[in-house]
PDB file of N, CA and C in Angstrom:
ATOM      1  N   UNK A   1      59.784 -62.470  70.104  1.00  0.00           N
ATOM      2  CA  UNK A   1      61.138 -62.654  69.635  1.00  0.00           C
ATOM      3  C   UNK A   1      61.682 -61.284  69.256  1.00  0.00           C
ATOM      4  N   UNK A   2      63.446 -60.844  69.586  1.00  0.00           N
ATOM      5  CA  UNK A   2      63.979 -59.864  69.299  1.00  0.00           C
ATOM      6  C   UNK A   2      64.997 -60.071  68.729  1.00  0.00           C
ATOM      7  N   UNK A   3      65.179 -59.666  67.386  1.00  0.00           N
ATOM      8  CA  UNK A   3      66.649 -59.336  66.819  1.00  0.00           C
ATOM      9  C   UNK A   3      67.389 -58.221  66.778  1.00  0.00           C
ATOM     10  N   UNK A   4      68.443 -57.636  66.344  1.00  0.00           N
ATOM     11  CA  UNK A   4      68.805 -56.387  65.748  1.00  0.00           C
ATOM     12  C   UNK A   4      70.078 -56.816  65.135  1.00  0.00           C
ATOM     13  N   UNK A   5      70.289 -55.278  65.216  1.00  0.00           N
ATOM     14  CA  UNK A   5      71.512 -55.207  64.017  1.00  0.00           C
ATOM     15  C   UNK A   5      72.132 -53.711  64.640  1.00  0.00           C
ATOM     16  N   UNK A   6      72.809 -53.595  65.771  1.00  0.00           N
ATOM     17  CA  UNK A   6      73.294 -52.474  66.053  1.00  0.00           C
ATOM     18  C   UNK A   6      74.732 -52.178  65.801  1.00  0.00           C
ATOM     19  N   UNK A   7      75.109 -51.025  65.795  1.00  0.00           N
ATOM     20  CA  UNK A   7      76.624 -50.744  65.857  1.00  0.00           C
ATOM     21  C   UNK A   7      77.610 -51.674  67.073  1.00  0.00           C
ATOM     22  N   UNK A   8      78.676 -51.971  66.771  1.00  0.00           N
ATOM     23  CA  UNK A   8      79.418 -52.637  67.498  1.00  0.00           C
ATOM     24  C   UNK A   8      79.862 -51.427  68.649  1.00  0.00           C
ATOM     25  N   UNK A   9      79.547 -50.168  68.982  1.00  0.00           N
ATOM     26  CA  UNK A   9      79.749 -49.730  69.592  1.00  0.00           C
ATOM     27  C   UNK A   9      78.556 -49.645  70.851  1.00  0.00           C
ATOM     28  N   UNK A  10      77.350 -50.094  70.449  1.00  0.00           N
ATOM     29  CA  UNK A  10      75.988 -49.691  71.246  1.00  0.00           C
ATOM     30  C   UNK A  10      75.793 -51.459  71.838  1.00  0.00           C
ATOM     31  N   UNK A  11      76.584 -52.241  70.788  1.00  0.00           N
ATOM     32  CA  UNK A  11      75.845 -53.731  71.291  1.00  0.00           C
ATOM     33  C   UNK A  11      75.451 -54.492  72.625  1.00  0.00           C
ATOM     34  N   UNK A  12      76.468 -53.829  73.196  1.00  0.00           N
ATOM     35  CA  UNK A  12      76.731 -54.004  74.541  1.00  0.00           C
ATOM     36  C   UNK A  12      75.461 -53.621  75.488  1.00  0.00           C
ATOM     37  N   UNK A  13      75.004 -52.613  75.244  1.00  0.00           N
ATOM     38  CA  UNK A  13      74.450 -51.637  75.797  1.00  0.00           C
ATOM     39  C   UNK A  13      72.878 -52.314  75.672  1.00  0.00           C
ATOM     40  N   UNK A  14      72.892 -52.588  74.235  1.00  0.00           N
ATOM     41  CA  UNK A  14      71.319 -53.094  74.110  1.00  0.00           C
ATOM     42  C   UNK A  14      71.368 -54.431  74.333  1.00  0.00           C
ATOM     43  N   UNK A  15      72.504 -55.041  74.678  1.00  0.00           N
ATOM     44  CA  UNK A  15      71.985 -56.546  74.826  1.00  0.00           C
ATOM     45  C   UNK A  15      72.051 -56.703  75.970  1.00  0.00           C
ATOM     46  N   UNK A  16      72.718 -55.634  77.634  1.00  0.00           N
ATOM     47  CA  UNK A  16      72.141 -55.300  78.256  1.00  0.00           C
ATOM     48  C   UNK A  16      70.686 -55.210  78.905  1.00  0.00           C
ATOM     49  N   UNK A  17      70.333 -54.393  77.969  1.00  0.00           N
ATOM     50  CA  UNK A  17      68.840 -54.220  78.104  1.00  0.00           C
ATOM     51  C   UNK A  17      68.189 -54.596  78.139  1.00  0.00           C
ATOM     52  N   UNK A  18      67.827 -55.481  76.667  1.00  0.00           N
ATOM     53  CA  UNK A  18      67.400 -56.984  76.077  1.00  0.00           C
ATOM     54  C   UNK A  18      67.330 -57.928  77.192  1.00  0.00           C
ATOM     55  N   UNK A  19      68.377 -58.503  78.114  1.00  0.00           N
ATOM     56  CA  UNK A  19      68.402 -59.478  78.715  1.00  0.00           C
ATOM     57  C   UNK A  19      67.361 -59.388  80.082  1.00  0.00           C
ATOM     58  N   UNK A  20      66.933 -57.898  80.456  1.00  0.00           N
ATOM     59  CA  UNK A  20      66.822 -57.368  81.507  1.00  0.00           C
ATOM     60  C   UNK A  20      64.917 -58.172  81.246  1.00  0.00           C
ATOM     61  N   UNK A  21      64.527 -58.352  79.923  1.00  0.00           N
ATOM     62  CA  UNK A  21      63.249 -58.419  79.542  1.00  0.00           C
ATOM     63  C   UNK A  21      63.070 -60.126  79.003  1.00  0.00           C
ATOM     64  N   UNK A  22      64.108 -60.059  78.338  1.00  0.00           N
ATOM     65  CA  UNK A  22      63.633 -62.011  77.416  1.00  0.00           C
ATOM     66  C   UNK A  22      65.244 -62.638  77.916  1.00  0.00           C
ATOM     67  N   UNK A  23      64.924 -63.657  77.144  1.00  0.00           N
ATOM     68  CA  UNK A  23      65.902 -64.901  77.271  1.00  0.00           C
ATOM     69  C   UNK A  23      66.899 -64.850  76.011  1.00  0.00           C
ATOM     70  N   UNK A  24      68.326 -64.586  76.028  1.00  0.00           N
ATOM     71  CA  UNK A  24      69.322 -64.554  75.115  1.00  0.00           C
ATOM     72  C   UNK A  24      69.432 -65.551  74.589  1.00  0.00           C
ATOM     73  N   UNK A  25      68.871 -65.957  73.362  1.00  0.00           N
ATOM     74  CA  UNK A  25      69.172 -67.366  73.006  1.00  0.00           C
ATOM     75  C   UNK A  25      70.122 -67.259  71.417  1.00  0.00           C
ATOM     76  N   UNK A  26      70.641 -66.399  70.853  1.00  0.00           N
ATOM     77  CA  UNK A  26      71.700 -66.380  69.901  1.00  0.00           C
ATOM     78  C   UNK A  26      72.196 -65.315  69.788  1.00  0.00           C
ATOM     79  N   UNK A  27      73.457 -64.621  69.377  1.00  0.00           N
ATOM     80  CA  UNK A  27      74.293 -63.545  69.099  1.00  0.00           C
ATOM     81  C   UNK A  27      73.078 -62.582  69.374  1.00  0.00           C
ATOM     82  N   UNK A  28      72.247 -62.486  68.425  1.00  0.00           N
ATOM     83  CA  UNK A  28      71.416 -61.500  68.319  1.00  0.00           C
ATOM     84  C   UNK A  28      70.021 -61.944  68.440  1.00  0.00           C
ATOM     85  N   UNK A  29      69.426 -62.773  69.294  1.00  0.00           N
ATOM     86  CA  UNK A  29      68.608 -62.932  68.893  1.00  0.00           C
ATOM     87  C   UNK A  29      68.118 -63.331  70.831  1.00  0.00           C
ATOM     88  N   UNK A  30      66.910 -62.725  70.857  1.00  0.00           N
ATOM     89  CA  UNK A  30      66.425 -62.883  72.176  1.00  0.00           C
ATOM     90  C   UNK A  30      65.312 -63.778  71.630  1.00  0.00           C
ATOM     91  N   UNK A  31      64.333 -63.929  72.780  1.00  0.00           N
ATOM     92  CA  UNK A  31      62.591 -64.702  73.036  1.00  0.00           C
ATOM     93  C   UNK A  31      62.298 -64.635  74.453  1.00  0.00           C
ATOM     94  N   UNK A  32      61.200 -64.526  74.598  1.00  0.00           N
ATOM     95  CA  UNK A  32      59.992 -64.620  75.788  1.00  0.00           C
ATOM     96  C   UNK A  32      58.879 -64.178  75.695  1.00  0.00           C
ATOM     97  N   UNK A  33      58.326 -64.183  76.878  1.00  0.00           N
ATOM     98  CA  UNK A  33      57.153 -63.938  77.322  1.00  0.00           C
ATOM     99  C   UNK A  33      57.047 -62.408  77.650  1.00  0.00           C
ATOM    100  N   UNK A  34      56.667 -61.263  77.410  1.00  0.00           N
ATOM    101  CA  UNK A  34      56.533 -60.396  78.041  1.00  0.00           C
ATOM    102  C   UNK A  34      55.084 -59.569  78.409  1.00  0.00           C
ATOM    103  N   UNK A  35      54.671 -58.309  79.296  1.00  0.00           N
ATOM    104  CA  UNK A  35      53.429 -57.857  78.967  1.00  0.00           C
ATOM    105  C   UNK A  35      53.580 -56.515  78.253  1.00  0.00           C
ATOM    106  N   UNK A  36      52.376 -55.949  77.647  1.00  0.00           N
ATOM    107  CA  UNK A  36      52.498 -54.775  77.075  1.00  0.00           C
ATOM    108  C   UNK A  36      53.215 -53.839  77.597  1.00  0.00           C
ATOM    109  N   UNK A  37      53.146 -53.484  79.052  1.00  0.00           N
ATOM    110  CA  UNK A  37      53.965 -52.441  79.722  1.00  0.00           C
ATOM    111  C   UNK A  37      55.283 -52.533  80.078  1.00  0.00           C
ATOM    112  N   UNK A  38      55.994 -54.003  79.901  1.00  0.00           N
ATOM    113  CA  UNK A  38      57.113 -54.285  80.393  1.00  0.00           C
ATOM    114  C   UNK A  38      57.853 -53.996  78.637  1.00  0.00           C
ATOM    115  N   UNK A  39      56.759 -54.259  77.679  1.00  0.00           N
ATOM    116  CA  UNK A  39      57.186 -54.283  76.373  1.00  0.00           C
ATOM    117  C   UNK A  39      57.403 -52.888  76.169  1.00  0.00           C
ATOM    118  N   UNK A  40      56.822 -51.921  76.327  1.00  0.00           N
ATOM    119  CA  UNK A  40      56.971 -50.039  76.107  1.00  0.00           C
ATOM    120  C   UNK A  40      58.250 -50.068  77.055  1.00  0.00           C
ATOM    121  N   UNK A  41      58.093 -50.196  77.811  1.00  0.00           N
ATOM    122  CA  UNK A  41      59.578 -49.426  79.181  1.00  0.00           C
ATOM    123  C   UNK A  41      60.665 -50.562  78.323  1.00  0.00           C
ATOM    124  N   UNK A  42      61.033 -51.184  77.786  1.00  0.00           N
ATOM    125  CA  UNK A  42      62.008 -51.961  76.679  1.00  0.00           C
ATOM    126  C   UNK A  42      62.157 -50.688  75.637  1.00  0.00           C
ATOM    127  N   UNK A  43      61.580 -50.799  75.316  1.00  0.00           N
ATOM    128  CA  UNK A  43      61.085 -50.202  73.874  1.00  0.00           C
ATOM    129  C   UNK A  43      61.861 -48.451  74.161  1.00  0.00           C
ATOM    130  N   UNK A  44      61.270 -48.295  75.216  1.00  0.00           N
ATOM    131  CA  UNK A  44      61.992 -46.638  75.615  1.00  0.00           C
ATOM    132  C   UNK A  44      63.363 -47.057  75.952  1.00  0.00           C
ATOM    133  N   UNK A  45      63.711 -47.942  76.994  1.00  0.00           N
ATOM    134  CA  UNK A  45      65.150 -48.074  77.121  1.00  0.00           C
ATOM    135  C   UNK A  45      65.974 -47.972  75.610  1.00  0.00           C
ATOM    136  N   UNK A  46      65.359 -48.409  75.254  1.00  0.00           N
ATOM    137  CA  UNK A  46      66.642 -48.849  73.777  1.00  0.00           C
ATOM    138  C   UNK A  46      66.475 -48.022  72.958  1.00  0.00           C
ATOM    139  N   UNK A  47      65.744 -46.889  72.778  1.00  0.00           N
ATOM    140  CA  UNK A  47      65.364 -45.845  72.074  1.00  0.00           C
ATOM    141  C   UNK A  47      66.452 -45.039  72.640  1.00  0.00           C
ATOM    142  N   UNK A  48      66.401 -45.090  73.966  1.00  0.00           N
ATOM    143  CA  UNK A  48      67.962 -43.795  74.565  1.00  0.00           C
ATOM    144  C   UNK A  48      69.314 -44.349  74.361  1.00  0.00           C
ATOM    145  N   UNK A  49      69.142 -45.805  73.907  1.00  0.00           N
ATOM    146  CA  UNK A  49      70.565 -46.114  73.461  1.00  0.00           C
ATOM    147  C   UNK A  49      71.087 -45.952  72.077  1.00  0.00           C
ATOM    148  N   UNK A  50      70.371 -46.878  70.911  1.00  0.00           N
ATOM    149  CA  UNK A  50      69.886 -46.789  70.040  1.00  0.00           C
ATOM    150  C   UNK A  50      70.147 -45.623  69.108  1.00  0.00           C
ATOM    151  N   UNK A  51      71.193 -45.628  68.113  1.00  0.00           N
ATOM    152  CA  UNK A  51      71.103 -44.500  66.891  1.00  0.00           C
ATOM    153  C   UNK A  51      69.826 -44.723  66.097  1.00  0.00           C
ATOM    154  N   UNK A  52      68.806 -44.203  65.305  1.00  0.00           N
ATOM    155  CA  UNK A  52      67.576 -44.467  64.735  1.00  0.00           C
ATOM    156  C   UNK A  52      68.488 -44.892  63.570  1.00  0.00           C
ATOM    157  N   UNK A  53      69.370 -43.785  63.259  1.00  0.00           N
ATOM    158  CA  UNK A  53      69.589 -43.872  61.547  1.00  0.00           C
ATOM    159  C   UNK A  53      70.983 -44.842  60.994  1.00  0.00           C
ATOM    160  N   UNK A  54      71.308 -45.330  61.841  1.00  0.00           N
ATOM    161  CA  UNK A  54      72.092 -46.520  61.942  1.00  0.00           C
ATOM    162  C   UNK A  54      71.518 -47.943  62.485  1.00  0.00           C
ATOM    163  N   UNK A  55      70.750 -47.811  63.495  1.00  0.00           N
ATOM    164  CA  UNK A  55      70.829 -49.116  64.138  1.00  0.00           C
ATOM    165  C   UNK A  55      69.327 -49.660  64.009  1.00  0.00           C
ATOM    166  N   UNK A  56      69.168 -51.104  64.018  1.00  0.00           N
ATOM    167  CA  UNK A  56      67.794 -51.318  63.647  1.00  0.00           C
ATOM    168  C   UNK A  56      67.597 -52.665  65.010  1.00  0.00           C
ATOM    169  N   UNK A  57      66.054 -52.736  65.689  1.00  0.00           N
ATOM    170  CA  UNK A  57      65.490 -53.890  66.365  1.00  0.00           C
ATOM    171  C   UNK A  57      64.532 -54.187  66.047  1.00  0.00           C
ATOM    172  N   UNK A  58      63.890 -55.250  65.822  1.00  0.00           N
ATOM    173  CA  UNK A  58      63.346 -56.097  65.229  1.00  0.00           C
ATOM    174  C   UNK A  58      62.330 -56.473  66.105  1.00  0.00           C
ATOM    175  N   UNK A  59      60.792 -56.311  66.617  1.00  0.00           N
ATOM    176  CA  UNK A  59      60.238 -57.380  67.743  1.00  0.00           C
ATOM    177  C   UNK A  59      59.129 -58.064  66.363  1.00  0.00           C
ATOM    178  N   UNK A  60      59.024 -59.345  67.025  1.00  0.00           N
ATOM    179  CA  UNK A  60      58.030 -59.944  66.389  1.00  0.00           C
ATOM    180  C   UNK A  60      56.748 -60.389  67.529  1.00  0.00           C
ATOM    181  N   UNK A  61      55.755 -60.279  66.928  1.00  0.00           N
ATOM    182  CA  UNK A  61      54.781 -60.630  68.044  1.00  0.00           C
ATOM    183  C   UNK A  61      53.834 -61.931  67.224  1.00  0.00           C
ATOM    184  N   UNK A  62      53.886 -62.783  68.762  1.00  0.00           N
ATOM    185  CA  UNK A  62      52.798 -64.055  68.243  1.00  0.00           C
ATOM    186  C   UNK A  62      51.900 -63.737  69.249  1.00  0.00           C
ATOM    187  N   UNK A  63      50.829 -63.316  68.928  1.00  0.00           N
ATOM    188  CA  UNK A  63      49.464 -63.346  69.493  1.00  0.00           C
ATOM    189  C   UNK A  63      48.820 -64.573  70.206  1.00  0.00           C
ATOM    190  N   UNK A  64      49.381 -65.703  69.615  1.00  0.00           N
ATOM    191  CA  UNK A  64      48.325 -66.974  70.123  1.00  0.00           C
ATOM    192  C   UNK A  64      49.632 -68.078  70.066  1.00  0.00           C
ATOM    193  N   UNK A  65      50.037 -68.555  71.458  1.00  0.00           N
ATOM    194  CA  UNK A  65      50.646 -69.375  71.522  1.00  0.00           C
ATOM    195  C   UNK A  65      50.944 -70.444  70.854  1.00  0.00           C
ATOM    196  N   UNK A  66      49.607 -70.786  70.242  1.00  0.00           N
ATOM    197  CA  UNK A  66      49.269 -72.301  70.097  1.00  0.00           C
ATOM    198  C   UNK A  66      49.835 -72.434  68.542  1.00  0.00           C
ATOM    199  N   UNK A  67      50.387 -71.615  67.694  1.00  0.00           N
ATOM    200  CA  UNK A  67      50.306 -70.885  66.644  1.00  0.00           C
ATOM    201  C   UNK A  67      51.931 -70.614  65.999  1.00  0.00           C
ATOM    202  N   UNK A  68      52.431 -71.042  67.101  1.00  0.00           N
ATOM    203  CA  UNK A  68      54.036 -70.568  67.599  1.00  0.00           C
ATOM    204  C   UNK A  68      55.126 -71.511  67.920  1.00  0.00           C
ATOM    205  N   UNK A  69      55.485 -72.797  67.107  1.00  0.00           N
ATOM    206  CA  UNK A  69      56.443 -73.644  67.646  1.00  0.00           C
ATOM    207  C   UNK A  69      57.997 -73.344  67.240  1.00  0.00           C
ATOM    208  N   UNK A  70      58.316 -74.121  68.256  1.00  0.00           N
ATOM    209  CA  UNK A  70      60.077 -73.391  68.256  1.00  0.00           C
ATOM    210  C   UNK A  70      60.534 -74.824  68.051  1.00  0.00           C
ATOM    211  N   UNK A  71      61.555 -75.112  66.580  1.00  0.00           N
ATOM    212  CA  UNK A  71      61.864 -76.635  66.448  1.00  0.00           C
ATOM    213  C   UNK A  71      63.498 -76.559  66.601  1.00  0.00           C
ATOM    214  N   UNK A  72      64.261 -76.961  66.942  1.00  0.00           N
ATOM    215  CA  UNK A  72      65.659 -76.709  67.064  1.00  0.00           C
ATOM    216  C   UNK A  72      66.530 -78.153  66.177  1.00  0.00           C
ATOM    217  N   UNK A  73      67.282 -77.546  65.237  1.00  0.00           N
ATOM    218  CA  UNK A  73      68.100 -79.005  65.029  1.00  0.00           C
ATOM    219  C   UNK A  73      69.663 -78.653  65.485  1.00  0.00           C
ATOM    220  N   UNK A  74      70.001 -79.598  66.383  1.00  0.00           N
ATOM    221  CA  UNK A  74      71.009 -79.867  66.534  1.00  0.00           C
ATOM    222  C   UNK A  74      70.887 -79.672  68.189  1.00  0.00           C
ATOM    223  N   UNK A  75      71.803 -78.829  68.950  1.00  0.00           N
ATOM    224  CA  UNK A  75      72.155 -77.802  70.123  1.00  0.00           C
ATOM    225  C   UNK A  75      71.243 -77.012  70.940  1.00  0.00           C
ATOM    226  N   UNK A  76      70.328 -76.893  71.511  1.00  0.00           N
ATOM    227  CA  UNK A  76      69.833 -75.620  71.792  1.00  0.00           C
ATOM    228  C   UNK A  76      70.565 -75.274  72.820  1.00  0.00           C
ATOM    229  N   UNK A  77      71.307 -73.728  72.784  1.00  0.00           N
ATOM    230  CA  UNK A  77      72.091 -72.858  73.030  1.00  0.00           C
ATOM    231  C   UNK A  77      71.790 -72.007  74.278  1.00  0.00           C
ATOM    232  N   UNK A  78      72.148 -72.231  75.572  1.00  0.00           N
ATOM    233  CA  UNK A  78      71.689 -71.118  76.852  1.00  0.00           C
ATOM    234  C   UNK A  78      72.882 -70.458  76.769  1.00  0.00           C
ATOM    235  N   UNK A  79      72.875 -69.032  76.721  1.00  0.00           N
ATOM    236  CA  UNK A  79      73.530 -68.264  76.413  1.00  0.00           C
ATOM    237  C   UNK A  79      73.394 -66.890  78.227  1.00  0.00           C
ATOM    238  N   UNK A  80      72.699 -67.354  79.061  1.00  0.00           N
ATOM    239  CA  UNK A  80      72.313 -66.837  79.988  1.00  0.00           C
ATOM    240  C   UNK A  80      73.677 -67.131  80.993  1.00  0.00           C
ATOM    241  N   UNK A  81      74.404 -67.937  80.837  1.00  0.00           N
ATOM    242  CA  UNK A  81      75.592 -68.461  81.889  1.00  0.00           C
ATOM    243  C   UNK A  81      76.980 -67.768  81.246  1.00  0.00           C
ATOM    244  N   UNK A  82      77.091 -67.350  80.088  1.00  0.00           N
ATOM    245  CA  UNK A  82      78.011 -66.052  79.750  1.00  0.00           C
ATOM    246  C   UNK A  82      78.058 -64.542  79.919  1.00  0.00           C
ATOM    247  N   UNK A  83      79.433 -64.572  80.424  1.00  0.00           N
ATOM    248  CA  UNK A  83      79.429 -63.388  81.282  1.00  0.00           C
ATOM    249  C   UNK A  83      79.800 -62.390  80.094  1.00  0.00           C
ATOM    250  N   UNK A  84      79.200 -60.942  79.813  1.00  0.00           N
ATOM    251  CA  UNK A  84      79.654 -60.068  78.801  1.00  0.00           C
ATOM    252  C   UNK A  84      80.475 -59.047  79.675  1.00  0.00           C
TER     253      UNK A  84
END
């Protein structure tokens, strides 16, 4: 899972990026599956976008699937069919 909190000037740019790797599922908030190396080449992309001392991303890592449920009330939201 990925959040942030970037400048309204960069948002664009990293949610760009973001999409290129996981699944957009709220304003700010991505999820998927990824592997370690697809996770670094992310990680560098958004570093060249990315102010350090302004802007912040968030990854969370679940190690063990089984460990990891996603419960939704209400809507769950595909956000993949909007065009930015």
């Amino acid at each position: 899972m990925v959040t942030y909190d970037i400048n309204e000037k960069r948002v664009n740019k990293v949610r760009k990026i973001l999409k290129k790797y996981f699944t957009w599922v709220q304003n700010s908030v991505f999820e998927g599956e990824i592997t370690l190396g697809k996770l670094e080449k992310c990680k560098r992309e958004l570093l060249s976008v990315i102010e350090k001392d302004e802007d912040s991303v968030y990854f969370y890592e679940m190690e063990y699937k089984l460990v990891c449920n996603k419960k939704v009330l209400g809507q769950e939201k595909n956000y993949d069919s909007i065009i930015i």
